[in-house]
C-alpha atoms as a PDB file:
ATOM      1  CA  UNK A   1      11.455 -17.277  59.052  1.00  0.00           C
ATOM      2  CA  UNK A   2      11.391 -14.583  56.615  1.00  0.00           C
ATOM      3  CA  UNK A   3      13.003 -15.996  53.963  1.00  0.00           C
ATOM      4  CA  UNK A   4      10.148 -18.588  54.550  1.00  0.00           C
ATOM      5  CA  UNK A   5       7.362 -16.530  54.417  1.00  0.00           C
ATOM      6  CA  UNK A   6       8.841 -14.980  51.146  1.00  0.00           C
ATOM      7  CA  UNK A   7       8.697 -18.031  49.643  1.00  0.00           C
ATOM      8  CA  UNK A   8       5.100 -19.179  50.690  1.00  0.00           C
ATOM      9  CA  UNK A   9       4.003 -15.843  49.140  1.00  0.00           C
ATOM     10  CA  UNK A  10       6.038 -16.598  45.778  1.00  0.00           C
ATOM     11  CA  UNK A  11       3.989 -19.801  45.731  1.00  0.00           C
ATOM     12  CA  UNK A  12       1.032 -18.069  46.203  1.00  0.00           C
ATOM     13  CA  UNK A  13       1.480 -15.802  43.240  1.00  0.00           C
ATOM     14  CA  UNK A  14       2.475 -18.504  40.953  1.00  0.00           C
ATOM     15  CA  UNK A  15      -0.622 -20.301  41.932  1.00  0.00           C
ATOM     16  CA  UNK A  16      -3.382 -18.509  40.261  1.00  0.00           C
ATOM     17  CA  UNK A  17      -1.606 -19.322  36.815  1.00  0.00           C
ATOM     18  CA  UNK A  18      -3.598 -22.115  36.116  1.00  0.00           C
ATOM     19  CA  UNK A  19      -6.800 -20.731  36.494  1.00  0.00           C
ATOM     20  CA  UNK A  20      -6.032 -17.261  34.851  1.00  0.00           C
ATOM     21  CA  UNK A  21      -4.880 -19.790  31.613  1.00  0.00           C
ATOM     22  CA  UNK A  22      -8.290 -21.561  31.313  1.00  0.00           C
ATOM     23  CA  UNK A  23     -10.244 -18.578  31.820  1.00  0.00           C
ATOM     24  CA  UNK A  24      -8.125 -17.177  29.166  1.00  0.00           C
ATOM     25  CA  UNK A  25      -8.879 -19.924  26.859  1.00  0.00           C
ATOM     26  CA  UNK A  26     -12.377 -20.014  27.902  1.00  0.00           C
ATOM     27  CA  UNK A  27     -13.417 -17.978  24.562  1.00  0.00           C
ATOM     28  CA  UNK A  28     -12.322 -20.951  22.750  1.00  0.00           C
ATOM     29  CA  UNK A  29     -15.238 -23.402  23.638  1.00  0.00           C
ATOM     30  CA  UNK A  30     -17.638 -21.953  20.721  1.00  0.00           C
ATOM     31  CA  UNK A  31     -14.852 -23.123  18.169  1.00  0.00           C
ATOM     32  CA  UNK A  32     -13.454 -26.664  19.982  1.00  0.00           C
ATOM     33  CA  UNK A  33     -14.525 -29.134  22.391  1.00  0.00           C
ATOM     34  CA  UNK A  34     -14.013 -29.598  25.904  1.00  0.00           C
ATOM     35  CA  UNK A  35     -11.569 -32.601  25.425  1.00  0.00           C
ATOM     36  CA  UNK A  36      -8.946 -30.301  22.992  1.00  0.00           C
ATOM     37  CA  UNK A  37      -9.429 -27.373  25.326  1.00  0.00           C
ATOM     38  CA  UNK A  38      -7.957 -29.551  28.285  1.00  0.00           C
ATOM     39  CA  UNK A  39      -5.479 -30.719  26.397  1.00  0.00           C
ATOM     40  CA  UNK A  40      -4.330 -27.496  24.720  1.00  0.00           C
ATOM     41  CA  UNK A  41      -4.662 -25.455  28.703  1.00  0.00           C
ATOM     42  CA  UNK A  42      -1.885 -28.443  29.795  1.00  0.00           C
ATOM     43  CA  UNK A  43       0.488 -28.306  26.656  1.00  0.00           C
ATOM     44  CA  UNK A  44       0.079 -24.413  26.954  1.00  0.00           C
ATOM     45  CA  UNK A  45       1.460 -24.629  30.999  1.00  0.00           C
ATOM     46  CA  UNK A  46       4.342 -27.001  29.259  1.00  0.00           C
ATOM     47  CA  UNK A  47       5.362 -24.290  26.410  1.00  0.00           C
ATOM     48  CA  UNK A  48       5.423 -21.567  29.404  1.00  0.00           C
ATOM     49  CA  UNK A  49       7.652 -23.255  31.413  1.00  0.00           C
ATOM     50  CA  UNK A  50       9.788 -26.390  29.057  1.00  0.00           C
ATOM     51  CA  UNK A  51      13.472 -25.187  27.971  1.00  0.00           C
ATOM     52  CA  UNK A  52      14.784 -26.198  24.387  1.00  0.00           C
ATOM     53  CA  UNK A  53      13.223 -27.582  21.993  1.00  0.00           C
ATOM     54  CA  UNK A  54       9.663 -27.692  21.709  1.00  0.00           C
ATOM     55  CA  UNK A  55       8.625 -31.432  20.334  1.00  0.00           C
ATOM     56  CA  UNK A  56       5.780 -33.680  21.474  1.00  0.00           C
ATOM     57  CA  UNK A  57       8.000 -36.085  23.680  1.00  0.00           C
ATOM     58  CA  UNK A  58       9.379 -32.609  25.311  1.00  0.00           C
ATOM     59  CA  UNK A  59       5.622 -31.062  26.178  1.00  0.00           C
ATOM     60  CA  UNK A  60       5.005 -34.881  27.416  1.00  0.00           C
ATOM     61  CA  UNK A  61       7.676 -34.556  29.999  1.00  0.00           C
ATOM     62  CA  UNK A  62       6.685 -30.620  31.046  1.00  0.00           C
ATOM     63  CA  UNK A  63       2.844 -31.731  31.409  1.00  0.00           C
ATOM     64  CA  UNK A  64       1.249 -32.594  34.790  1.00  0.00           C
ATOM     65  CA  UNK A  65      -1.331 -34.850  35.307  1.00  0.00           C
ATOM     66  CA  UNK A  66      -3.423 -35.255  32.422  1.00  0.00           C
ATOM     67  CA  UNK A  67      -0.676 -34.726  29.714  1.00  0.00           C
ATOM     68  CA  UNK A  68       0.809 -37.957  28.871  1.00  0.00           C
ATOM     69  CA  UNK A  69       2.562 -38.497  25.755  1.00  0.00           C
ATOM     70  CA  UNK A  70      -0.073 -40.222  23.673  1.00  0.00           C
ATOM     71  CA  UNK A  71      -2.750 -37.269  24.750  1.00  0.00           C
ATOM     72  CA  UNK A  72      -0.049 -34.800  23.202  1.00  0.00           C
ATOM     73  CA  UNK A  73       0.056 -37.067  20.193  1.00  0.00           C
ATOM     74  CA  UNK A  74      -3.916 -36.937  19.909  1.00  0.00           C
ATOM     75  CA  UNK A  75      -4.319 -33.305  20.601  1.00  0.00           C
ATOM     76  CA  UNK A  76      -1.745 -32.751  17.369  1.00  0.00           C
ATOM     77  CA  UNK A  77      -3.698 -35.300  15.637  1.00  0.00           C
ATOM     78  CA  UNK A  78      -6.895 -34.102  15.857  1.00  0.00           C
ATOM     79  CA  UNK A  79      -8.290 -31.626  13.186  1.00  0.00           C
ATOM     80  CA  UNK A  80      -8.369 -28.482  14.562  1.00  0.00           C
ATOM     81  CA  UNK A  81      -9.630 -24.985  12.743  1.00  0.00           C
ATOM     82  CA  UNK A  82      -6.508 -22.771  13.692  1.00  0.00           C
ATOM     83  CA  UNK A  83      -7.331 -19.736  12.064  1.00  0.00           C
ATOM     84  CA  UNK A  84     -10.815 -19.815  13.565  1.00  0.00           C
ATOM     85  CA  UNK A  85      -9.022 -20.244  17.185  1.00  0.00           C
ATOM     86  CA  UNK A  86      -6.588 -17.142  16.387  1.00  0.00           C
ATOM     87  CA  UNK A  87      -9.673 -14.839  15.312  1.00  0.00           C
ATOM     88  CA  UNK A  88     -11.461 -15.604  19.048  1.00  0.00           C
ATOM     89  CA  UNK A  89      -8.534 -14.775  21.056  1.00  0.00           C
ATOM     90  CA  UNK A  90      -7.590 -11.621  19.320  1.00  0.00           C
ATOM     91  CA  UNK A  91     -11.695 -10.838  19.303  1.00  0.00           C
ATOM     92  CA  UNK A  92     -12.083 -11.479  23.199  1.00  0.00           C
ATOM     93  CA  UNK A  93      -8.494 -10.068  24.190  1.00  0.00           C
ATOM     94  CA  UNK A  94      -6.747  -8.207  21.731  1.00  0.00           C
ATOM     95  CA  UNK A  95      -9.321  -6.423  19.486  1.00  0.00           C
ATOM     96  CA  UNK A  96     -10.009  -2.737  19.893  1.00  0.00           C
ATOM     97  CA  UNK A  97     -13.264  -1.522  18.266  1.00  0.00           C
ATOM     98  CA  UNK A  98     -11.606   2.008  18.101  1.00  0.00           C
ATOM     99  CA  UNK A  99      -8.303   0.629  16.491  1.00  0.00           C
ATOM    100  CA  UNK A 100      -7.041   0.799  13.061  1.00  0.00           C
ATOM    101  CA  UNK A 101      -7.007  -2.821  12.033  1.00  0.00           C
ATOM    102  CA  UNK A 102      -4.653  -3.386   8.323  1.00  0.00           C
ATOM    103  CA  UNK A 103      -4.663  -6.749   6.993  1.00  0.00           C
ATOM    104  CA  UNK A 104      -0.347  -8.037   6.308  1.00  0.00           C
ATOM    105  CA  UNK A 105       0.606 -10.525   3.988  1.00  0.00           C
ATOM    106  CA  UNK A 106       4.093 -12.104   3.580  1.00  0.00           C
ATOM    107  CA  UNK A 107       5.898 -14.893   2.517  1.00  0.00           C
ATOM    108  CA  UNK A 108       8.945 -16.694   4.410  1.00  0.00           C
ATOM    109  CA  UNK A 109      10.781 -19.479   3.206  1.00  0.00           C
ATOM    110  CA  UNK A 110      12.395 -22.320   5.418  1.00  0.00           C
ATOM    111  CA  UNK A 111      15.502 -24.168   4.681  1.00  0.00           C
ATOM    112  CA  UNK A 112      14.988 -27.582   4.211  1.00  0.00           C
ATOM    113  CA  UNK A 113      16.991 -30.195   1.918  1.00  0.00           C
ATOM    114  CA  UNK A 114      16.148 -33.731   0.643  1.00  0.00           C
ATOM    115  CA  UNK A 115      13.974 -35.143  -1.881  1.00  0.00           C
ATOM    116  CA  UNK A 116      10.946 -36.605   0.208  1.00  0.00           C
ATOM    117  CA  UNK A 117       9.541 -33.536   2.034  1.00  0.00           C
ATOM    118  CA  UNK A 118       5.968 -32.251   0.862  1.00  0.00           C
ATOM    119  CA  UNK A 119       6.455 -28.497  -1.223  1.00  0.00           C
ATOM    120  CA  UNK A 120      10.186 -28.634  -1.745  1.00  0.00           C
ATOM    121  CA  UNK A 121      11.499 -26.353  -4.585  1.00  0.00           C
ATOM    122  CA  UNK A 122      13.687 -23.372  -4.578  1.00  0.00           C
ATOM    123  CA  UNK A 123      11.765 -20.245  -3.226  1.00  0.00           C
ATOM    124  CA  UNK A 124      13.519 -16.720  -2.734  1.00  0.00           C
ATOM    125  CA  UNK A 125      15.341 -15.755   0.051  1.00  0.00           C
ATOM    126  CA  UNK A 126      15.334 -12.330   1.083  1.00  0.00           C
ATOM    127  CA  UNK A 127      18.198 -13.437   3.504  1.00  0.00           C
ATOM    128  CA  UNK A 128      20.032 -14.982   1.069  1.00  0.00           C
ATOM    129  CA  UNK A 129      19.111 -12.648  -1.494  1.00  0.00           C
ATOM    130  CA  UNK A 130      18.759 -15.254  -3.766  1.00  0.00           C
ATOM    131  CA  UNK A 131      16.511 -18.646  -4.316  1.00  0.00           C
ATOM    132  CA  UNK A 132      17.904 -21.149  -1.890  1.00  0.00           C
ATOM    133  CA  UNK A 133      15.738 -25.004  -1.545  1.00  0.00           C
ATOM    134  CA  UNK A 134      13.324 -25.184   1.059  1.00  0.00           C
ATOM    135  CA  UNK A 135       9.801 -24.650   2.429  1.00  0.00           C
ATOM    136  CA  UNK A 136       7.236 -22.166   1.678  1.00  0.00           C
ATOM    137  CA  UNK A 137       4.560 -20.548   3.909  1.00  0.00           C
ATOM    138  CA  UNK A 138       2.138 -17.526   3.430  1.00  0.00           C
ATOM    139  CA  UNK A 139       0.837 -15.864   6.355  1.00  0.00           C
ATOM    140  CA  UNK A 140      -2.110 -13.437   6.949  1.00  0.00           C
ATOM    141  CA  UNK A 141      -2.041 -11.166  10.115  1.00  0.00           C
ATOM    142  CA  UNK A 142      -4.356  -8.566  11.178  1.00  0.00           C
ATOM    143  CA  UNK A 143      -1.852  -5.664  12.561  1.00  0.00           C
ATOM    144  CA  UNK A 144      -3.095  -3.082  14.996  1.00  0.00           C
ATOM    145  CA  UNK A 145      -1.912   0.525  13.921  1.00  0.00           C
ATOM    146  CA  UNK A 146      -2.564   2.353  17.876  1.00  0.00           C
ATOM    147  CA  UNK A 147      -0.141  -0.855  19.155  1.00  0.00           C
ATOM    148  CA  UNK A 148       2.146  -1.310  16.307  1.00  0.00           C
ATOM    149  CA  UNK A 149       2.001  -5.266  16.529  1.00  0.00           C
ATOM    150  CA  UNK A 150       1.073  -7.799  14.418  1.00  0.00           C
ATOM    151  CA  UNK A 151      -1.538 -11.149  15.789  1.00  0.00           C
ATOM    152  CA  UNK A 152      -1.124 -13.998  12.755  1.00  0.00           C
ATOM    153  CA  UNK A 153      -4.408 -15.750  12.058  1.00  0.00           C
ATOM    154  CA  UNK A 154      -3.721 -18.452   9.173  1.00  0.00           C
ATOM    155  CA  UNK A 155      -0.634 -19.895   7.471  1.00  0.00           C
ATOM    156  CA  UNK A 156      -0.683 -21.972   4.252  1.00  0.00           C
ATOM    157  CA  UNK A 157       2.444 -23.936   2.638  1.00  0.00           C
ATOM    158  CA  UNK A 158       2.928 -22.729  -1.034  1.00  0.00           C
ATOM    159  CA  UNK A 159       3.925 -25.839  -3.466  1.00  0.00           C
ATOM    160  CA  UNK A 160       5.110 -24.542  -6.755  1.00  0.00           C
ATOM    161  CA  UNK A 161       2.999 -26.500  -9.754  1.00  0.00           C
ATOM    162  CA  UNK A 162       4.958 -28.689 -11.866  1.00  0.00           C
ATOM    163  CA  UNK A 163       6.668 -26.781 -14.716  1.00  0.00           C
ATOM    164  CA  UNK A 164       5.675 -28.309 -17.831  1.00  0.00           C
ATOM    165  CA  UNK A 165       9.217 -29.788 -19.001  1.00  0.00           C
ATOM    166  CA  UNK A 166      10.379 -29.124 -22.185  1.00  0.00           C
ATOM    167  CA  UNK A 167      10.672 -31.193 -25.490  1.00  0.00           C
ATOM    168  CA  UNK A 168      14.484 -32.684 -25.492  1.00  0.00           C
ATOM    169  CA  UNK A 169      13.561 -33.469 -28.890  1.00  0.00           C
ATOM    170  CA  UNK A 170      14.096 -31.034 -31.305  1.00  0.00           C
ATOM    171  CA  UNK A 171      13.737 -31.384 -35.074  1.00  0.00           C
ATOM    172  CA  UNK A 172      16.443 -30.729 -37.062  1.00  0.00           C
ATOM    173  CA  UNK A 173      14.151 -27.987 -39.398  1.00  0.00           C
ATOM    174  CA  UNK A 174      14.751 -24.466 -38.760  1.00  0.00           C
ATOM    175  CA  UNK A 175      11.030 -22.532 -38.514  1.00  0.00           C
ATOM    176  CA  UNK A 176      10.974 -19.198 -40.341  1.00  0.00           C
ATOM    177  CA  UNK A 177       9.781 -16.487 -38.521  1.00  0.00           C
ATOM    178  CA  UNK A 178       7.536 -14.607 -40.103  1.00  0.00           C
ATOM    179  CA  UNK A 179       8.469 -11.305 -40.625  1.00  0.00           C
ATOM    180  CA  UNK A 180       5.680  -8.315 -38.975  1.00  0.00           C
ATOM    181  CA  UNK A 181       5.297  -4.800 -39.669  1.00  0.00           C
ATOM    182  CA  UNK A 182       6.117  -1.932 -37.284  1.00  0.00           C
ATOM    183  CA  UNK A 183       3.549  -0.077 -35.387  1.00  0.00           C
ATOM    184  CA  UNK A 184       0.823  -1.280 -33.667  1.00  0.00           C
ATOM    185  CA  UNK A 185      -1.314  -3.479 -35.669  1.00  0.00           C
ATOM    186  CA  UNK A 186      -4.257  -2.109 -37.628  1.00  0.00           C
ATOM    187  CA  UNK A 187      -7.540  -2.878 -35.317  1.00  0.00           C
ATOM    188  CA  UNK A 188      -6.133  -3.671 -32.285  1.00  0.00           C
ATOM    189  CA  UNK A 189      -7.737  -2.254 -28.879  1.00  0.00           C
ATOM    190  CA  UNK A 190      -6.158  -1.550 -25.193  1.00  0.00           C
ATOM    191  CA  UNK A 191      -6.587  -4.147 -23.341  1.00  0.00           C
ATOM    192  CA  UNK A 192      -8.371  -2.913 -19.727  1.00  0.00           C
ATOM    193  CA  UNK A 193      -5.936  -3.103 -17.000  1.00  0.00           C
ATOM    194  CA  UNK A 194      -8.727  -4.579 -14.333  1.00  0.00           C
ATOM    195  CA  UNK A 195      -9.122  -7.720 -16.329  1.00  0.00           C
ATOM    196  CA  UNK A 196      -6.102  -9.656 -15.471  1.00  0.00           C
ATOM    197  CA  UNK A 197      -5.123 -13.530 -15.427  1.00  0.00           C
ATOM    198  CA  UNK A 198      -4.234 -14.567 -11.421  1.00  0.00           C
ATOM    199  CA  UNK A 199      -1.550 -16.838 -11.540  1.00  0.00           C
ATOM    200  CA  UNK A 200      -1.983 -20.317  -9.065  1.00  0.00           C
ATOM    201  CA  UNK A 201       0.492 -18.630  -6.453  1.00  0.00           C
ATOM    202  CA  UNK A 202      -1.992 -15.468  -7.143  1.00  0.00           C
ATOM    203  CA  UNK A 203      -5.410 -17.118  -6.779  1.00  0.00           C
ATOM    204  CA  UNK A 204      -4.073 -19.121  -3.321  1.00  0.00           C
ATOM    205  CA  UNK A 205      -2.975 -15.651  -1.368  1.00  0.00           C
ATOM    206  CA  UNK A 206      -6.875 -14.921  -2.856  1.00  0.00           C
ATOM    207  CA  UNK A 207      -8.909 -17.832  -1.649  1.00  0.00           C
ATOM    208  CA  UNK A 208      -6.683 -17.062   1.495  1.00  0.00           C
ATOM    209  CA  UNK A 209      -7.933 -13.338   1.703  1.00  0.00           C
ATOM    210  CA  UNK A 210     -11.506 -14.347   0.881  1.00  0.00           C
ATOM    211  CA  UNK A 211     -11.433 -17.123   3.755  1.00  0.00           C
ATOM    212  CA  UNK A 212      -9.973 -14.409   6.254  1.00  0.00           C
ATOM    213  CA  UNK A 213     -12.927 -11.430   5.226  1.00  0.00           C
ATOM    214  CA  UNK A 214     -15.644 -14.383   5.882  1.00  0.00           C
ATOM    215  CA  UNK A 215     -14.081 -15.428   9.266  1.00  0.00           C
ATOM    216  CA  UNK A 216     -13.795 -11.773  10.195  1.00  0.00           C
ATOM    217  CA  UNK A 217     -17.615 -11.157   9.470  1.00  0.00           C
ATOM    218  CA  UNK A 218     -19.294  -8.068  10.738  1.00  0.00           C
ATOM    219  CA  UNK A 219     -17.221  -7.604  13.497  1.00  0.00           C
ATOM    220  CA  UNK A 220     -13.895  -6.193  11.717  1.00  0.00           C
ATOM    221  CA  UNK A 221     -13.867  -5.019   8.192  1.00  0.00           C
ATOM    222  CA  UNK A 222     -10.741  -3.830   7.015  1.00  0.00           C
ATOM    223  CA  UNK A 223      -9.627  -1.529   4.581  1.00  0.00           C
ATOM    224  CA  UNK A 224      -6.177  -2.132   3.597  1.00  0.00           C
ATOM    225  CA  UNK A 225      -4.234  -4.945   2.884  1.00  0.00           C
ATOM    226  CA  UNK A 226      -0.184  -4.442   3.236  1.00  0.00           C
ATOM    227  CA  UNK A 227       2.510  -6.441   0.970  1.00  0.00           C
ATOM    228  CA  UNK A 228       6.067  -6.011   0.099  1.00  0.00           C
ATOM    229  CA  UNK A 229       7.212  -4.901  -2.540  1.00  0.00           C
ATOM    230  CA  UNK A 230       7.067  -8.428  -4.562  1.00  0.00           C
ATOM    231  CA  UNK A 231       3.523  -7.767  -4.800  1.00  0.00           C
ATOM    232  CA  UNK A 232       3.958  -3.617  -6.060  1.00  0.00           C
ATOM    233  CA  UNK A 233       2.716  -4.620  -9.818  1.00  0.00           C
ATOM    234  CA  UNK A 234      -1.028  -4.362 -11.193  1.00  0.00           C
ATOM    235  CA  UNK A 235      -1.739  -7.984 -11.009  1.00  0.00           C
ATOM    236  CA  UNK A 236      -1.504  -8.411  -7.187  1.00  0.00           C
ATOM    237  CA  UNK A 237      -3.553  -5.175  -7.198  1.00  0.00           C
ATOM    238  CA  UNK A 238      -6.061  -6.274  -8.850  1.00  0.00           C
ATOM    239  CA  UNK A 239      -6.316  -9.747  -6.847  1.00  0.00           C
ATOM    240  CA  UNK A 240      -6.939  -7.900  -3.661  1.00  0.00           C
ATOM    241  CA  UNK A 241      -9.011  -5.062  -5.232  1.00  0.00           C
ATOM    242  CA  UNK A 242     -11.240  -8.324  -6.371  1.00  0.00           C
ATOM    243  CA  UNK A 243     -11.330  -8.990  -2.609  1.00  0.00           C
ATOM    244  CA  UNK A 244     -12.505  -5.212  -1.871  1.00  0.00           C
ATOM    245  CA  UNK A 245      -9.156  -4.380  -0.561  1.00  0.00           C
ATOM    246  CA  UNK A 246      -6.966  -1.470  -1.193  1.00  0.00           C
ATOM    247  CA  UNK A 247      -3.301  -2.697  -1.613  1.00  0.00           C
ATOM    248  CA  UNK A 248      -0.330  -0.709   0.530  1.00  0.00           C
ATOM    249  CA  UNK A 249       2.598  -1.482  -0.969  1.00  0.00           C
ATOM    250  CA  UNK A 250       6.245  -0.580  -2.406  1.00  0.00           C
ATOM    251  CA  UNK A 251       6.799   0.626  -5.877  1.00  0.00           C
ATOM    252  CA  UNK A 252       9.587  -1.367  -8.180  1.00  0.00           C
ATOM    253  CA  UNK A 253      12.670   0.485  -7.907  1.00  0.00           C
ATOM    254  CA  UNK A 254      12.385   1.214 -11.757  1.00  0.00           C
ATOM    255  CA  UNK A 255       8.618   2.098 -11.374  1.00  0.00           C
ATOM    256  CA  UNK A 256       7.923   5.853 -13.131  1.00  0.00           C
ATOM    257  CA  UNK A 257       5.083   7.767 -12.076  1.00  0.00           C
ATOM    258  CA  UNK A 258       3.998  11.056 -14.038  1.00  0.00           C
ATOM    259  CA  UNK A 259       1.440  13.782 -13.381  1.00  0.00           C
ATOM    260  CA  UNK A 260      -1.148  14.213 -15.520  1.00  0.00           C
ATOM    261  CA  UNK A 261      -0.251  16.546 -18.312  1.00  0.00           C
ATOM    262  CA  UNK A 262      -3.006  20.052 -18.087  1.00  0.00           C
ATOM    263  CA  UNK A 263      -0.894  21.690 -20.412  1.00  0.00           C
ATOM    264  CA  UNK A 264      -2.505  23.115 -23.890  1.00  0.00           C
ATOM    265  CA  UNK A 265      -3.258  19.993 -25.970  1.00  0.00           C
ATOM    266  CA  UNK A 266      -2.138  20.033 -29.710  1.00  0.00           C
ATOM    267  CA  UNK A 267      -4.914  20.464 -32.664  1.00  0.00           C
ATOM    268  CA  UNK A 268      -3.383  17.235 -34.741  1.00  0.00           C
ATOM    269  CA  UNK A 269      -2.846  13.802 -33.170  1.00  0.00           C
ATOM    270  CA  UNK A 270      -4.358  12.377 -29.542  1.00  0.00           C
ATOM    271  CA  UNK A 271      -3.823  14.130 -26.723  1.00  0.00           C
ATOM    272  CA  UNK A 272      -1.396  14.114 -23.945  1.00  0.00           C
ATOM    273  CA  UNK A 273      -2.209  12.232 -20.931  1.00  0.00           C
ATOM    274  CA  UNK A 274       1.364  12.180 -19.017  1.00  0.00           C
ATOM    275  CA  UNK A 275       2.702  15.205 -17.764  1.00  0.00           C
ATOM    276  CA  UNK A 276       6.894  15.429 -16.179  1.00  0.00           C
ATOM    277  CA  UNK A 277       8.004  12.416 -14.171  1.00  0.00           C
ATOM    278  CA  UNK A 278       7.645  12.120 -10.325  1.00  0.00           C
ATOM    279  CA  UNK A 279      10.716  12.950  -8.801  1.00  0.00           C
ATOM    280  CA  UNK A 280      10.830  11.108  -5.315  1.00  0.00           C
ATOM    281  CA  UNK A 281      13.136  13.607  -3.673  1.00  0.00           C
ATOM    282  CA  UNK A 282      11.505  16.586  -4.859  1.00  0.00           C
ATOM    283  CA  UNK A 283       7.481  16.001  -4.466  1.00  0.00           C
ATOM    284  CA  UNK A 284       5.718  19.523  -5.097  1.00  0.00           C
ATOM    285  CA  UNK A 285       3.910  21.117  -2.298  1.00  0.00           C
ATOM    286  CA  UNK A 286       0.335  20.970  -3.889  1.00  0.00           C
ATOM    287  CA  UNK A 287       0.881  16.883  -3.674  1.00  0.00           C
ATOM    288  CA  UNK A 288       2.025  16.379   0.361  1.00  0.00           C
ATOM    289  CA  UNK A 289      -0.432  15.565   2.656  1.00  0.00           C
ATOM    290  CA  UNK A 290       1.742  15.483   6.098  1.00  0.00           C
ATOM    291  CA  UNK A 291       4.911  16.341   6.740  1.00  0.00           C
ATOM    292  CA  UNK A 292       6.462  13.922  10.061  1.00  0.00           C
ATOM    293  CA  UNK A 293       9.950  14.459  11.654  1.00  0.00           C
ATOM    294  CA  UNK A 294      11.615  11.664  13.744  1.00  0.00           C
ATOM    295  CA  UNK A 295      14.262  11.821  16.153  1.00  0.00           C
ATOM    296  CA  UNK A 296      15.336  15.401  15.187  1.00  0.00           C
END
């Protein structure tokens, strides 16, 4: 009888699932209607409790009433604004007005061979360490600095644009180069380091930052934006400063940084502007903010 009654009262606390789910996804109705919030609170009870591997004919099976194979098919059909869906559940369940909120961006790449599949090229690996064939995908995440986690909000595929091929053609006639002086040529100006041309893969992760600041509105503005280190060069900073983001992120491995020089300047010639190199291992006390030991 006890082994009975221990079982009714598992029931009983496995019962309350389904209603805790739809109030959960109750913050959803401003962005879809009632029909895709059904459907999505029945394919979410399916993902929670299917084993293997998670396709449409699978959730179909894993569904109870309500969840048939062609409503699956519909729900994945149907046009649905993901990114807006992401942003309401982190808002209503995740979001902490008093957190740190950074803005992560990263790349991963998908193996995937063939001819036929949408975005195929060769993107790099960090697994491989090299470029391997496959699928692209850039994701944005807002990451919580007092929980140390990351919530993703939108994903985009990344097709390369068609290299313009070059001639096979060649004529025979050698061109003379034309020989230049040395030195920098008489007239010239710097160019200014904030006026930069975005590249297509550039002006995407853009659009995709802009989209993300809109959707966010007044209720989260964030500071920062955080990158690897493929994105450490002035170009990339100067795409996110454009979206009035700062940019955390690492340094080439070859990257010098110097002081700037406040020595005496000389009477003849321009002055100095860099003073000795950085030295990584050896940062002078006047520069440290914080000092932060872990695990002894």
């Amino acid at each position: 009888m006890r082994f009975l009654s221990d079982q009714g009262e598992k029931r009983k606390r496995k019962q309350p699932l389904m209603p805790d789910i739809i109030v959960i996804l109750q913050c959803l109705s401003q962005c879809v209607d009632k029909t895709t919030l059904r459907q999505l609170s029945c394919i979410v009870l399916a993902m929670l409790a299917m084993t293997g591997r998670v396709t449409m004919l699978g959730i179909s099976r894993w569904t109870e009433k309500g969840g048939s194979y062609r409503t699956i098919q519909r729900f994945f059909n149907s046009p649905i604004g993901w990114a807006k869906v992401n942003w309401f559940m982190i808002r209503h369940h995740l979001f902490d007005p008093e957190d740190v909120i950074l803005v992560g961006g990263d790349e991963s790449v998908a193996t995937k061979s063939g001819q036929k599949s949408y975005g195929l090229g060769r993107f790099f690996s960090s697994l491989y360490g090299k470029p391997v064939p496959g699928l692209s995908f850039f994701s944005l995440s807002l990451i919580s600095v007092k929980e140390r986690s990351s919530y993703p909000v939108m994903t985009e595929q990344v097709v390369k644009a068609e290299e313009e091929k070059p001639d096979k053609k060649k004529s025979g006639k050698k061109v003379k180069k034309q020989s230049r002086k040395r030195g920098r040529p008489q007239g010239s100006k710097n160019k200014n380091r904030r006026e930069v041309e975005l590249t297509l893969y550039l002006l995407q992760i853009q659009t995709m930052l802009k989209r993300l600041l809109s959707l966010l509105g007044i209720d989260l503005i964030p500071l920062y934006c955080v990158m690897d280190g493929a994105f450490g060069n002035n170009n990339a900073l100067q795409m996110v400063r454009q979206c009035s983001l700062h940019l955390i992120s690492k340094l080439r491995y070859d990257a010098a940084l110097y002081f700037p020089y406040d020595g005496k300047q000389k009477k003849r010639g321009a002055n100095k502007k860099y003073g000795t190199k950085l030295d990584y291992d050896h940062i002078p006390d006047q520069y440290l903010k914080e000092t932060t030991l872990l695990d002894g």
